[in-house]
PDB file of N, CA and C in Angstrom:
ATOM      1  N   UNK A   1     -29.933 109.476 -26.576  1.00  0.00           N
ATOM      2  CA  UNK A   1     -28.537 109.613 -26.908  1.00  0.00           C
ATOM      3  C   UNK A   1     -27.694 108.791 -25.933  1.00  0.00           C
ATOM      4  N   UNK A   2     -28.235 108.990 -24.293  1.00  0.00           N
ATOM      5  CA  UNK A   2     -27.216 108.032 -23.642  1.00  0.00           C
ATOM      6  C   UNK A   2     -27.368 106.414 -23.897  1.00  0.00           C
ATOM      7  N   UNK A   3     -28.299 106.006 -24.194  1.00  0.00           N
ATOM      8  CA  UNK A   3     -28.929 104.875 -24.981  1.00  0.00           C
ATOM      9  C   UNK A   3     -27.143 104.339 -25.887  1.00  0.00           C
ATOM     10  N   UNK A   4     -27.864 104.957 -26.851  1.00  0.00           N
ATOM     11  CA  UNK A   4     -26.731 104.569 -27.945  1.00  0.00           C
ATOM     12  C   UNK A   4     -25.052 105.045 -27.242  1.00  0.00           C
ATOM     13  N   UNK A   5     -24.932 105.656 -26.635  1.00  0.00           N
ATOM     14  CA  UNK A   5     -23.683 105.823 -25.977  1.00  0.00           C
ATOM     15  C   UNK A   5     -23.043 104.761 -25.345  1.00  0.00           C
ATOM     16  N   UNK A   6     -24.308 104.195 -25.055  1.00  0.00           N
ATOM     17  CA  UNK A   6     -23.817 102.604 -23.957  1.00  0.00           C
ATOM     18  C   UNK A   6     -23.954 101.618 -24.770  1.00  0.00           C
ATOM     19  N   UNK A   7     -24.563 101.810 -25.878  1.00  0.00           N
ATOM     20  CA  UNK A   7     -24.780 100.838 -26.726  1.00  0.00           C
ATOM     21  C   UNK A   7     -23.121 100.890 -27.692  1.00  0.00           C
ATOM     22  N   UNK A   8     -22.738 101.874 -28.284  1.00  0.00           N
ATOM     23  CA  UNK A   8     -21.646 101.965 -28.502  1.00  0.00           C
ATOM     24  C   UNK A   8     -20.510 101.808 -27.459  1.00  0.00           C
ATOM     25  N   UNK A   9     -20.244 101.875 -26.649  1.00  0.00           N
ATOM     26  CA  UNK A   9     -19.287 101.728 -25.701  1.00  0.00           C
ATOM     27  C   UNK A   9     -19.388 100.079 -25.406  1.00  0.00           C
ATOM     28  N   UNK A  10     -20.783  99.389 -25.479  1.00  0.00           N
ATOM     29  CA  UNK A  10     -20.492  97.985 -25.488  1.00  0.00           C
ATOM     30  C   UNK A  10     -20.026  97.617 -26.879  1.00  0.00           C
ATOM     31  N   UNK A  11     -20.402  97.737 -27.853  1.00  0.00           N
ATOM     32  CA  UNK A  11     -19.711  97.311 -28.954  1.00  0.00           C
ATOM     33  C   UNK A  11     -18.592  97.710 -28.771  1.00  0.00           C
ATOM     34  N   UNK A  12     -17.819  98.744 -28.436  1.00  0.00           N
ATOM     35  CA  UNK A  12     -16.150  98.655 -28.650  1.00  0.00           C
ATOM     36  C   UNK A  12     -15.575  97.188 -27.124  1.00  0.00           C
ATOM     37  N   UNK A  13     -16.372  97.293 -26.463  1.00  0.00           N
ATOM     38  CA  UNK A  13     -16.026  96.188 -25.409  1.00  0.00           C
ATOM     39  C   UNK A  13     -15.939  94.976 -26.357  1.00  0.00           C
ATOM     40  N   UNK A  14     -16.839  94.540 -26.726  1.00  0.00           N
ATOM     41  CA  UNK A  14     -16.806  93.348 -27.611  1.00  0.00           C
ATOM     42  C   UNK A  14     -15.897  92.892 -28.701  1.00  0.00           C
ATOM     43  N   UNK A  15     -15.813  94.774 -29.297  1.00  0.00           N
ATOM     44  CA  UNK A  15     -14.451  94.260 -30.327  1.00  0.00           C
ATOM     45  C   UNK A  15     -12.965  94.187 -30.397  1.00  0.00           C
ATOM     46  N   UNK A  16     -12.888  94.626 -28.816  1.00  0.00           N
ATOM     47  CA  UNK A  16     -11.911  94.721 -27.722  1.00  0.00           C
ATOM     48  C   UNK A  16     -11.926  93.231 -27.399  1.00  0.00           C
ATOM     49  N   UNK A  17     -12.256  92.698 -26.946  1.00  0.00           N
ATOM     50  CA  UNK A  17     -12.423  91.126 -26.283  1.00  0.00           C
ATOM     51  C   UNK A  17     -12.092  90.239 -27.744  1.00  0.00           C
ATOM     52  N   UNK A  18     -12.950  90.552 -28.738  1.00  0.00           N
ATOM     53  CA  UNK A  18     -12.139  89.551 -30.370  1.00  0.00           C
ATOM     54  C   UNK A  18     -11.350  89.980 -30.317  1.00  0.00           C
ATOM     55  N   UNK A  19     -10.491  91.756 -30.048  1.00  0.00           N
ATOM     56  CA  UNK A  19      -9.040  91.741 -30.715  1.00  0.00           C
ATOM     57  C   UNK A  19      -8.066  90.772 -29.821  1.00  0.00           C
ATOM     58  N   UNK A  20      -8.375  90.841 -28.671  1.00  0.00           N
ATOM     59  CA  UNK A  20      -7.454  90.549 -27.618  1.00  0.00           C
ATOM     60  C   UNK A  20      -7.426  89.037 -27.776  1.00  0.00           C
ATOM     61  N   UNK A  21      -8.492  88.839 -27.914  1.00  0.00           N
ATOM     62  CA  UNK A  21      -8.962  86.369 -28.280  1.00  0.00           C
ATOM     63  C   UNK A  21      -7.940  86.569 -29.413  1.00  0.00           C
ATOM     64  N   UNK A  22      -8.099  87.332 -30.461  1.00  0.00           N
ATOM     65  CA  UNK A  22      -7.672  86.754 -31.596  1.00  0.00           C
ATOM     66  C   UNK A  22      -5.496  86.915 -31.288  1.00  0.00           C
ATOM     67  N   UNK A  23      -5.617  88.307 -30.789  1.00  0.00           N
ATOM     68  CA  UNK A  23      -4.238  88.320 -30.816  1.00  0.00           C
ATOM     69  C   UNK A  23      -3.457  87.645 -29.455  1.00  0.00           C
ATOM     70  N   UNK A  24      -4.476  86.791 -28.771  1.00  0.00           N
ATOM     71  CA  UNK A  24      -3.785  85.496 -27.731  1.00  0.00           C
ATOM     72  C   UNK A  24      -3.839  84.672 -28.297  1.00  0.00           C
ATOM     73  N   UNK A  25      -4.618  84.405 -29.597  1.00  0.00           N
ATOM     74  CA  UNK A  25      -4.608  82.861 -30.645  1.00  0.00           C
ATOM     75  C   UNK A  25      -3.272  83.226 -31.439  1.00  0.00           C
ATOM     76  N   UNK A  26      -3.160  84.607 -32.105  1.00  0.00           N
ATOM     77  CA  UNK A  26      -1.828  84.820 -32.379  1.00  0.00           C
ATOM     78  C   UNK A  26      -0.650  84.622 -31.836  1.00  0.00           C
ATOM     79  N   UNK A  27      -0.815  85.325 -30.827  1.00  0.00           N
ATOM     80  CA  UNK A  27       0.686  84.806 -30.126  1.00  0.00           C
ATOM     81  C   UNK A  27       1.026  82.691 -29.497  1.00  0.00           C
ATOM     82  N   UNK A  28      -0.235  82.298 -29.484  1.00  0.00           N
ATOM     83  CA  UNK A  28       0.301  80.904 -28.914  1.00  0.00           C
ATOM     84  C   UNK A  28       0.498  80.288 -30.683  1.00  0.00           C
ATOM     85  N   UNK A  29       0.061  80.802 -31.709  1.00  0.00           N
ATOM     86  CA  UNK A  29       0.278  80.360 -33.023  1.00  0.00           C
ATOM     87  C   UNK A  29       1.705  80.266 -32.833  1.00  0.00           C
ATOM     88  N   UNK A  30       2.211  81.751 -32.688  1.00  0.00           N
ATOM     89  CA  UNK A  30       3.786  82.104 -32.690  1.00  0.00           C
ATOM     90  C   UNK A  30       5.002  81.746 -32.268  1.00  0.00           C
ATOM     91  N   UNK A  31       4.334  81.302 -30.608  1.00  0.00           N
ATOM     92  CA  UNK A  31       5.014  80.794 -30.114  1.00  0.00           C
ATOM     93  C   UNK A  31       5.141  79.111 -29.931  1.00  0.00           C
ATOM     94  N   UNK A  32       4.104  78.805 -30.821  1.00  0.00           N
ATOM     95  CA  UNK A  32       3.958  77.279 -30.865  1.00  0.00           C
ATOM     96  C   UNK A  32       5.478  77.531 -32.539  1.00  0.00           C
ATOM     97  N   UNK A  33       4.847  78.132 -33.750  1.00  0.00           N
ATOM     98  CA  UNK A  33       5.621  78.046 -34.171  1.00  0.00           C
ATOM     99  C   UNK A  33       7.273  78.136 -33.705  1.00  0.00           C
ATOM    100  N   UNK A  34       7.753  79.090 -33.016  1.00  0.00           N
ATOM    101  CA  UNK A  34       9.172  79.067 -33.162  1.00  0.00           C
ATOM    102  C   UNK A  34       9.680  78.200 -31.685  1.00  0.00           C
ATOM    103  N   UNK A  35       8.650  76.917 -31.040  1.00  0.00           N
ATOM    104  CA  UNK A  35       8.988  76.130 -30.759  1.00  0.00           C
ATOM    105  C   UNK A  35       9.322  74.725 -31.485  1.00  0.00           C
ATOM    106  N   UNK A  36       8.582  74.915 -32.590  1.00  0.00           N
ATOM    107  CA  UNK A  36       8.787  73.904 -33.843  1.00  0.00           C
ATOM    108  C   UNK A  36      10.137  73.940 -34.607  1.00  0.00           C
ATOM    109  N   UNK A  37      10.567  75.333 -34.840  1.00  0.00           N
ATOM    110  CA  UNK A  37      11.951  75.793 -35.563  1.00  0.00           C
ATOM    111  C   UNK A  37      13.175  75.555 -34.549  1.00  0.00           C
ATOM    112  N   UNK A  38      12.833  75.176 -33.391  1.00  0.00           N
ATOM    113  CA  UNK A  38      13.818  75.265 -32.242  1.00  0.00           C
ATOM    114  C   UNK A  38      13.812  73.992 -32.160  1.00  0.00           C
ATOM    115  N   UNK A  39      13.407  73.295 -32.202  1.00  0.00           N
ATOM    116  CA  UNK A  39      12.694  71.552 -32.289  1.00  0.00           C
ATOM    117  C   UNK A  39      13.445  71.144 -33.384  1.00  0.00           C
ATOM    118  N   UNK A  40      13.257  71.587 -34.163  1.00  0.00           N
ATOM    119  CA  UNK A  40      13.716  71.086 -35.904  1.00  0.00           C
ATOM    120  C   UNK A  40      15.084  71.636 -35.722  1.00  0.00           C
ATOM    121  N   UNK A  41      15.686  72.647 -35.193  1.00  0.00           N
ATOM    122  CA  UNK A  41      16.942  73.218 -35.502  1.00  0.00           C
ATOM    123  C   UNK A  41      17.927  71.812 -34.715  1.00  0.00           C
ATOM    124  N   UNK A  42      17.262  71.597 -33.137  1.00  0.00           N
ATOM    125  CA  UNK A  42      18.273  70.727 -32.284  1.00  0.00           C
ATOM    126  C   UNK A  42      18.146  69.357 -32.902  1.00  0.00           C
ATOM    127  N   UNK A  43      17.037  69.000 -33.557  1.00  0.00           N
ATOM    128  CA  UNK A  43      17.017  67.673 -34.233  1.00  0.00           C
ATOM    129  C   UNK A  43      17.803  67.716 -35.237  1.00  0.00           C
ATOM    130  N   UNK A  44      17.737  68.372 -36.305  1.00  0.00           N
ATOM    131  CA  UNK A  44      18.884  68.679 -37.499  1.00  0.00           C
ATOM    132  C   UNK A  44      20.491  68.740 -36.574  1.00  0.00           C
ATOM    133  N   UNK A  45      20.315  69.398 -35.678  1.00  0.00           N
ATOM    134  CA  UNK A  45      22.104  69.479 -35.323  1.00  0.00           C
ATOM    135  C   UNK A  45      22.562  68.340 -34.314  1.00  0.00           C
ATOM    136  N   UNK A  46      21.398  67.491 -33.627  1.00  0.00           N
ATOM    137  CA  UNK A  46      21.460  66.083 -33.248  1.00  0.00           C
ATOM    138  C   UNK A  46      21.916  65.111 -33.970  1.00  0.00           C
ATOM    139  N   UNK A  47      21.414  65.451 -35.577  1.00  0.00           N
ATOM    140  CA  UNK A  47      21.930  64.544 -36.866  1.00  0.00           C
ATOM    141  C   UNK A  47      22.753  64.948 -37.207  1.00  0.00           C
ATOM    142  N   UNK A  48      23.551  66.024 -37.035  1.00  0.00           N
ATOM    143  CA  UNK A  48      24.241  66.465 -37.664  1.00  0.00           C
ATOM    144  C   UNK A  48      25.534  65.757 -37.477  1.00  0.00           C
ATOM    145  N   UNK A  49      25.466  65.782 -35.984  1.00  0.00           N
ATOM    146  CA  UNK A  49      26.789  65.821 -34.561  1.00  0.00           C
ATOM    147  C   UNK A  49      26.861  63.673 -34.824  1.00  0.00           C
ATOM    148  N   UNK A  50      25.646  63.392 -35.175  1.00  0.00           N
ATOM    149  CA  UNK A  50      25.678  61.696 -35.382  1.00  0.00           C
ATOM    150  C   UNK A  50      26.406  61.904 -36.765  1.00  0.00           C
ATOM    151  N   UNK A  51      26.209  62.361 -37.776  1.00  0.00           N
ATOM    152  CA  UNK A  51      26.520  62.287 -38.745  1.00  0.00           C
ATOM    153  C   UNK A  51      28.255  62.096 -39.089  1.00  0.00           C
ATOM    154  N   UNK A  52      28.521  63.347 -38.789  1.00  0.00           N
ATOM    155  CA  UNK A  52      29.755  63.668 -38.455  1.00  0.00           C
ATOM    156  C   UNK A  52      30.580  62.896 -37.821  1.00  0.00           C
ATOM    157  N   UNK A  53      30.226  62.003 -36.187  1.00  0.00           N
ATOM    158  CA  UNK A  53      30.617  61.164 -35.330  1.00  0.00           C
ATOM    159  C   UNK A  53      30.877  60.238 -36.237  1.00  0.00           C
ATOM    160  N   UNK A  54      29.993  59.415 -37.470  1.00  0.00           N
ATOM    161  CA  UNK A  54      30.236  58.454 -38.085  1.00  0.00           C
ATOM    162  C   UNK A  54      30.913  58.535 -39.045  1.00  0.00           C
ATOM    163  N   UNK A  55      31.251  59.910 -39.560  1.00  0.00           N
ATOM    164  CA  UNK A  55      32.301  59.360 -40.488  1.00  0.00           C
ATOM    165  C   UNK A  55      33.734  60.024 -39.775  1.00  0.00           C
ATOM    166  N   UNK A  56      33.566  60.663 -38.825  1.00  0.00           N
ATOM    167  CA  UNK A  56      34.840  60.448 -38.194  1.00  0.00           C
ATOM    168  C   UNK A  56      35.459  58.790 -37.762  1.00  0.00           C
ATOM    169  N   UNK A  57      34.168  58.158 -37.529  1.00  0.00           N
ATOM    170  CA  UNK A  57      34.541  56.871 -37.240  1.00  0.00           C
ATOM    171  C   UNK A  57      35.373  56.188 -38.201  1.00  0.00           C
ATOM    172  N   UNK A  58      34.740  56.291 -39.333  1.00  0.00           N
ATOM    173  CA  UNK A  58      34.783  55.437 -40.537  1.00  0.00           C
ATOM    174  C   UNK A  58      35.926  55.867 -40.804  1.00  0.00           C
ATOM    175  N   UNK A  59      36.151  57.015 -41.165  1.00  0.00           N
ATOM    176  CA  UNK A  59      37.760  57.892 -41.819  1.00  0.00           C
ATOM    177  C   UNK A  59      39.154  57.182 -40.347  1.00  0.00           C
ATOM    178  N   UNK A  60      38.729  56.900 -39.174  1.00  0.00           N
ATOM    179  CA  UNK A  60      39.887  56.666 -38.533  1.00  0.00           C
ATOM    180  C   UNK A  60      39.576  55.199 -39.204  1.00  0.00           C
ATOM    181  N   UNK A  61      38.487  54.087 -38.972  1.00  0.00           N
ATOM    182  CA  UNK A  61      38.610  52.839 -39.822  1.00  0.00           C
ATOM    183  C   UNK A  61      39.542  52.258 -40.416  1.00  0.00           C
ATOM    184  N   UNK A  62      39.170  53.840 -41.973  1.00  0.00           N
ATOM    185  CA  UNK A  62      40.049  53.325 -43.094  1.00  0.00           C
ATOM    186  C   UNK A  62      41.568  53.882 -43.153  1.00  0.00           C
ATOM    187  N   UNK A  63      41.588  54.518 -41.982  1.00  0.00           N
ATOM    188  CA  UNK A  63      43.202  55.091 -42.046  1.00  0.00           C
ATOM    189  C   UNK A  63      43.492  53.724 -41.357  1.00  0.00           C
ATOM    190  N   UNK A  64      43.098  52.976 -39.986  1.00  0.00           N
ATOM    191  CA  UNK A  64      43.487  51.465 -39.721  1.00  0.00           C
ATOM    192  C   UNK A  64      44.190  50.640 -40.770  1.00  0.00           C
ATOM    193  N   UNK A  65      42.871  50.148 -41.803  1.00  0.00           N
ATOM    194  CA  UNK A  65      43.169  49.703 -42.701  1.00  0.00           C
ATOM    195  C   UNK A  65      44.163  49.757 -43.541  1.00  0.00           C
ATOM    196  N   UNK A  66      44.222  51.386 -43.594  1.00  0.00           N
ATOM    197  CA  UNK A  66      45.018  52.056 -44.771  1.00  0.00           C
ATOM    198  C   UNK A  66      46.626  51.225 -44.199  1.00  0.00           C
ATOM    199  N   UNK A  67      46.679  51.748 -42.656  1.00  0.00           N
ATOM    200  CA  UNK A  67      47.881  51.250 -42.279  1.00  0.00           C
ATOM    201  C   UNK A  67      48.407  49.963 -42.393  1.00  0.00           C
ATOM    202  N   UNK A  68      47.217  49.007 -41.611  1.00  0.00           N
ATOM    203  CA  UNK A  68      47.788  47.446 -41.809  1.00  0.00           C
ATOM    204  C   UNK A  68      47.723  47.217 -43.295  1.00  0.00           C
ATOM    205  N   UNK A  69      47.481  47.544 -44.345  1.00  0.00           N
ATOM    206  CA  UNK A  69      47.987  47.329 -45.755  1.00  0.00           C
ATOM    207  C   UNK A  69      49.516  47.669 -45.927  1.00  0.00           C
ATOM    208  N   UNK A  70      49.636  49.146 -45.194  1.00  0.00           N
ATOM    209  CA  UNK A  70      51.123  49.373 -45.761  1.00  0.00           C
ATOM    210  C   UNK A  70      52.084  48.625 -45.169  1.00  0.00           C
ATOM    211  N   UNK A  71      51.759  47.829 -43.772  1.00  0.00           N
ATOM    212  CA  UNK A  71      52.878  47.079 -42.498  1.00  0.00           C
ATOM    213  C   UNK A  71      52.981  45.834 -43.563  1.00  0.00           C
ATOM    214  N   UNK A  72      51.770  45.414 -44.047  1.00  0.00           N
ATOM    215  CA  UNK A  72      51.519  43.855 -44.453  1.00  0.00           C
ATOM    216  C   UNK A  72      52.363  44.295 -45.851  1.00  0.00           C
ATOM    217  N   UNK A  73      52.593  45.484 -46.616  1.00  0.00           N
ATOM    218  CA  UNK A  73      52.799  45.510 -47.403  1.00  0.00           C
ATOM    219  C   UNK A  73      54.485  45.603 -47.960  1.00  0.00           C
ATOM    220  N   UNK A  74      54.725  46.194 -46.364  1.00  0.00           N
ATOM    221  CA  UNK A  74      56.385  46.300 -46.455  1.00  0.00           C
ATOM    222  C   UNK A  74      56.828  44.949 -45.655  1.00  0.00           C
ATOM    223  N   UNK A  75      55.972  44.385 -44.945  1.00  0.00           N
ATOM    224  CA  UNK A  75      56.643  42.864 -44.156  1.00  0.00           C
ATOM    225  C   UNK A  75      56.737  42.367 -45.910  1.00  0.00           C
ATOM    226  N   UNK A  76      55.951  42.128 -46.766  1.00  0.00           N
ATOM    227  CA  UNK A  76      55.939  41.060 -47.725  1.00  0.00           C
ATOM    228  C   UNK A  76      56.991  41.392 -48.379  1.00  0.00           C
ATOM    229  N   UNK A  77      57.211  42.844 -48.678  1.00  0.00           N
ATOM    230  CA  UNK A  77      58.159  43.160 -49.462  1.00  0.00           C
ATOM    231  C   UNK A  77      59.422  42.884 -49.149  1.00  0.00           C
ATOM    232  N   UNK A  78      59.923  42.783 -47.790  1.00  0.00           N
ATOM    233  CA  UNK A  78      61.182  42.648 -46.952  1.00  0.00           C
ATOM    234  C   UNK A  78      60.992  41.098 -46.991  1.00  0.00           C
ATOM    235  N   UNK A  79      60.299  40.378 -46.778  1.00  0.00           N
ATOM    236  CA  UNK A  79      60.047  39.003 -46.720  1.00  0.00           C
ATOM    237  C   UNK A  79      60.633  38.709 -48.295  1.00  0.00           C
ATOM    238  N   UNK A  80      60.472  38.823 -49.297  1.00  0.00           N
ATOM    239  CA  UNK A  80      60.886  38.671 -50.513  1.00  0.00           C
ATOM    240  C   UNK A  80      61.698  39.587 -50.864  1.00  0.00           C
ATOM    241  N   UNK A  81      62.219  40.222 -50.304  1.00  0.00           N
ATOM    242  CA  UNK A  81      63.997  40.957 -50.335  1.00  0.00           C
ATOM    243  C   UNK A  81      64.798  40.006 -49.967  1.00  0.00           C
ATOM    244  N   UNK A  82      64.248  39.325 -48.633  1.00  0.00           N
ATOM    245  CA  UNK A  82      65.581  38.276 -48.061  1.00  0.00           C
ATOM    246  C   UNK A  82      65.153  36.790 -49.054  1.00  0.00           C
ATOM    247  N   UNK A  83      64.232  36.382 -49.302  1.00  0.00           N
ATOM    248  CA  UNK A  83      64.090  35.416 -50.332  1.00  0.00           C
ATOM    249  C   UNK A  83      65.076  35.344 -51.390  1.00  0.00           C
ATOM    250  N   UNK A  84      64.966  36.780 -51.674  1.00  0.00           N
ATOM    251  CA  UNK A  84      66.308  36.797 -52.953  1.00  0.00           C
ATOM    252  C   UNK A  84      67.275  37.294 -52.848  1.00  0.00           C
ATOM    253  N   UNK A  85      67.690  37.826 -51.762  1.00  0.00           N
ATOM    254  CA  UNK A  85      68.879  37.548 -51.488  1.00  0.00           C
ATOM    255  C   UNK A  85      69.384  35.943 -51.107  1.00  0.00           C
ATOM    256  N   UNK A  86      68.806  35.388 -50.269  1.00  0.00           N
ATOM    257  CA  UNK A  86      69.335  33.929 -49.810  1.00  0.00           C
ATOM    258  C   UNK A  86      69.475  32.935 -50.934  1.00  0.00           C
ATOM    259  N   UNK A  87      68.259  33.580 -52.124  1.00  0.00           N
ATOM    260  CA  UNK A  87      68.273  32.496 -53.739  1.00  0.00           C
ATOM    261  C   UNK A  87      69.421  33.008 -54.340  1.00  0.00           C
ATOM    262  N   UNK A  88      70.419  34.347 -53.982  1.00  0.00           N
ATOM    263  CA  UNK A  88      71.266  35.036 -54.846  1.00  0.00           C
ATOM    264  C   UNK A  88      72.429  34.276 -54.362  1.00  0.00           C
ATOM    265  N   UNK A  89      72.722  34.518 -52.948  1.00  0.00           N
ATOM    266  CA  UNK A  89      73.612  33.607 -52.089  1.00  0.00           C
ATOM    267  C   UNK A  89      73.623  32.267 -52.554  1.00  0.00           C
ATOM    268  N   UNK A  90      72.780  31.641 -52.962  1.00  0.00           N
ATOM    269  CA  UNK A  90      73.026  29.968 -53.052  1.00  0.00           C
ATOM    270  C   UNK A  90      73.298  29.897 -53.997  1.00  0.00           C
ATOM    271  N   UNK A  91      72.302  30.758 -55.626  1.00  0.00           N
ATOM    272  CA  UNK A  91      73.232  30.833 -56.880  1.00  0.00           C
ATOM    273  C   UNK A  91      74.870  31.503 -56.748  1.00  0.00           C
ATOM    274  N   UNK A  92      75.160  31.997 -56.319  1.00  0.00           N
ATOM    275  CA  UNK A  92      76.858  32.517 -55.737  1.00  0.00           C
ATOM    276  C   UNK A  92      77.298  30.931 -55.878  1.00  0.00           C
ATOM    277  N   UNK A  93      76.829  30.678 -53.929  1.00  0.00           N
ATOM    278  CA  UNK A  93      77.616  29.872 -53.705  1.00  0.00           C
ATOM    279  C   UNK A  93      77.519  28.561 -54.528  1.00  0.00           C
ATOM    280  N   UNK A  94      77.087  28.388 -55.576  1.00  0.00           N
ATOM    281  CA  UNK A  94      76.619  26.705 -56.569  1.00  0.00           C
ATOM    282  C   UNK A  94      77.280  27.453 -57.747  1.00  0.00           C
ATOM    283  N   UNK A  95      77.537  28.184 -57.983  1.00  0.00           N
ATOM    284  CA  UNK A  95      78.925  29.245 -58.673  1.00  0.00           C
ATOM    285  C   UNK A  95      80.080  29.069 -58.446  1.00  0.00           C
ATOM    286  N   UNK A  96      80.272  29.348 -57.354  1.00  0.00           N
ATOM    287  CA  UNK A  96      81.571  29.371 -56.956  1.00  0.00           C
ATOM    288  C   UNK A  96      81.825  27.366 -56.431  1.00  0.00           C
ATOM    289  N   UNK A  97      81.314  26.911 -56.220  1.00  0.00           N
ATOM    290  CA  UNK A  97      80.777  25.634 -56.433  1.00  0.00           C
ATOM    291  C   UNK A  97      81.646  25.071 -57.163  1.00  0.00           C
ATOM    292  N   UNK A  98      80.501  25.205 -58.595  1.00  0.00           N
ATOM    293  CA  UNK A  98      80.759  25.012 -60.143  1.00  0.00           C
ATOM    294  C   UNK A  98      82.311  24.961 -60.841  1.00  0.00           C
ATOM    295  N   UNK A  99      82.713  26.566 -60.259  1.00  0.00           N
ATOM    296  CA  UNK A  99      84.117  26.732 -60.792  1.00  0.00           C
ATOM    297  C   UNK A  99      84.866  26.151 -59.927  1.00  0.00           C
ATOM    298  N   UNK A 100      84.532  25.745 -58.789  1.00  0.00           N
ATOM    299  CA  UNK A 100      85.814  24.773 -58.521  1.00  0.00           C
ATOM    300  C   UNK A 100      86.224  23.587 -58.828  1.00  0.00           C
ATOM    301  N   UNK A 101      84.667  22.581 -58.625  1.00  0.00           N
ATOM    302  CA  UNK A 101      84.576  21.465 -59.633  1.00  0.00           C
ATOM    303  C   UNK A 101      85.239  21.661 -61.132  1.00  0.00           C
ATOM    304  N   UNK A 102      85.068  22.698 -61.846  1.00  0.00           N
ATOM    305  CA  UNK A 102      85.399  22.504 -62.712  1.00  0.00           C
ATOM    306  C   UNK A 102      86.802  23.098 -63.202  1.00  0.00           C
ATOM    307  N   UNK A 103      87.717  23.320 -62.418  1.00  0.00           N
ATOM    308  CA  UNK A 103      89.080  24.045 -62.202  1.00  0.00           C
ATOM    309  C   UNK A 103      89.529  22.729 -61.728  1.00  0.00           C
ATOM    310  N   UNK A 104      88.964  22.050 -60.607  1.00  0.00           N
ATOM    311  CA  UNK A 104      89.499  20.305 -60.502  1.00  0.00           C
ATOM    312  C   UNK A 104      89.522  19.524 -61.523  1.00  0.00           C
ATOM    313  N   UNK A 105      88.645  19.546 -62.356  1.00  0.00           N
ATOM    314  CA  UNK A 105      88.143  18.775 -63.521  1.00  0.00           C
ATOM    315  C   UNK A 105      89.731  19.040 -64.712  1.00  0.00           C
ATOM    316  N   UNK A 106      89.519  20.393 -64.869  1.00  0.00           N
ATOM    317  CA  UNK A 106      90.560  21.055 -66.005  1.00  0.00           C
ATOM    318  C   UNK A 106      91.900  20.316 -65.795  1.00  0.00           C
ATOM    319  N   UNK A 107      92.304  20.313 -64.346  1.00  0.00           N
ATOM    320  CA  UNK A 107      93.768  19.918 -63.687  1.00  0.00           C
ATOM    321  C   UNK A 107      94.057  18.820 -64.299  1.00  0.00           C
TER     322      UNK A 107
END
């Protein structure tokens, strides 16, 4: 009987030693995994923070753009305000011109 007593008491040793192997293969599984999810989380929010950076870039860009269109757009417009005014002025004054020449002419 003490035979098998020691014989049983080594078998629970043994299946003591697999539980413990297996649940230290478990835990470095575990902790390998949620070093991977922590890995993947800062890489995703590394891209994220680039992502973002670039179209903040781009959006100030096209507000640049946006602007020198509207400067270029009101210089041209004011540029050809005084065009026609100065073409309105000279038709006036080749008017007033006209009718005098031709108020001399009438005399």
């Amino acid at each position: 009987v003490a035979a098998r007593v020691r014989d049983c008491e080594e078998q629970l040793r043994q299946t003591e030693r697999k539980v413990w192997t297996q649940y230290s293969r478990l835990e470095d599984v575990a902790r390998k995994s949620v070093e991977q999810v922590k890995k993947a989380q800062e890489d995703g929010k590394v891209k994220q923070q680039a992502a973002v950076s670039d179209l903040r870039s781009e959006m100030l860009d096209q507000r640049q753009r946006l602007q020198n269109l509207e400067m270029q757009s009101e210089m041209k417009l004011a540029s050809t305000a005084a065009e026609m005014r100065a073409t309105a002025a000279k038709v006036m004054t080749e008017m007033g011109t006209s009718k005098q020449s031709a108020g001399k002419v009438s005399q």
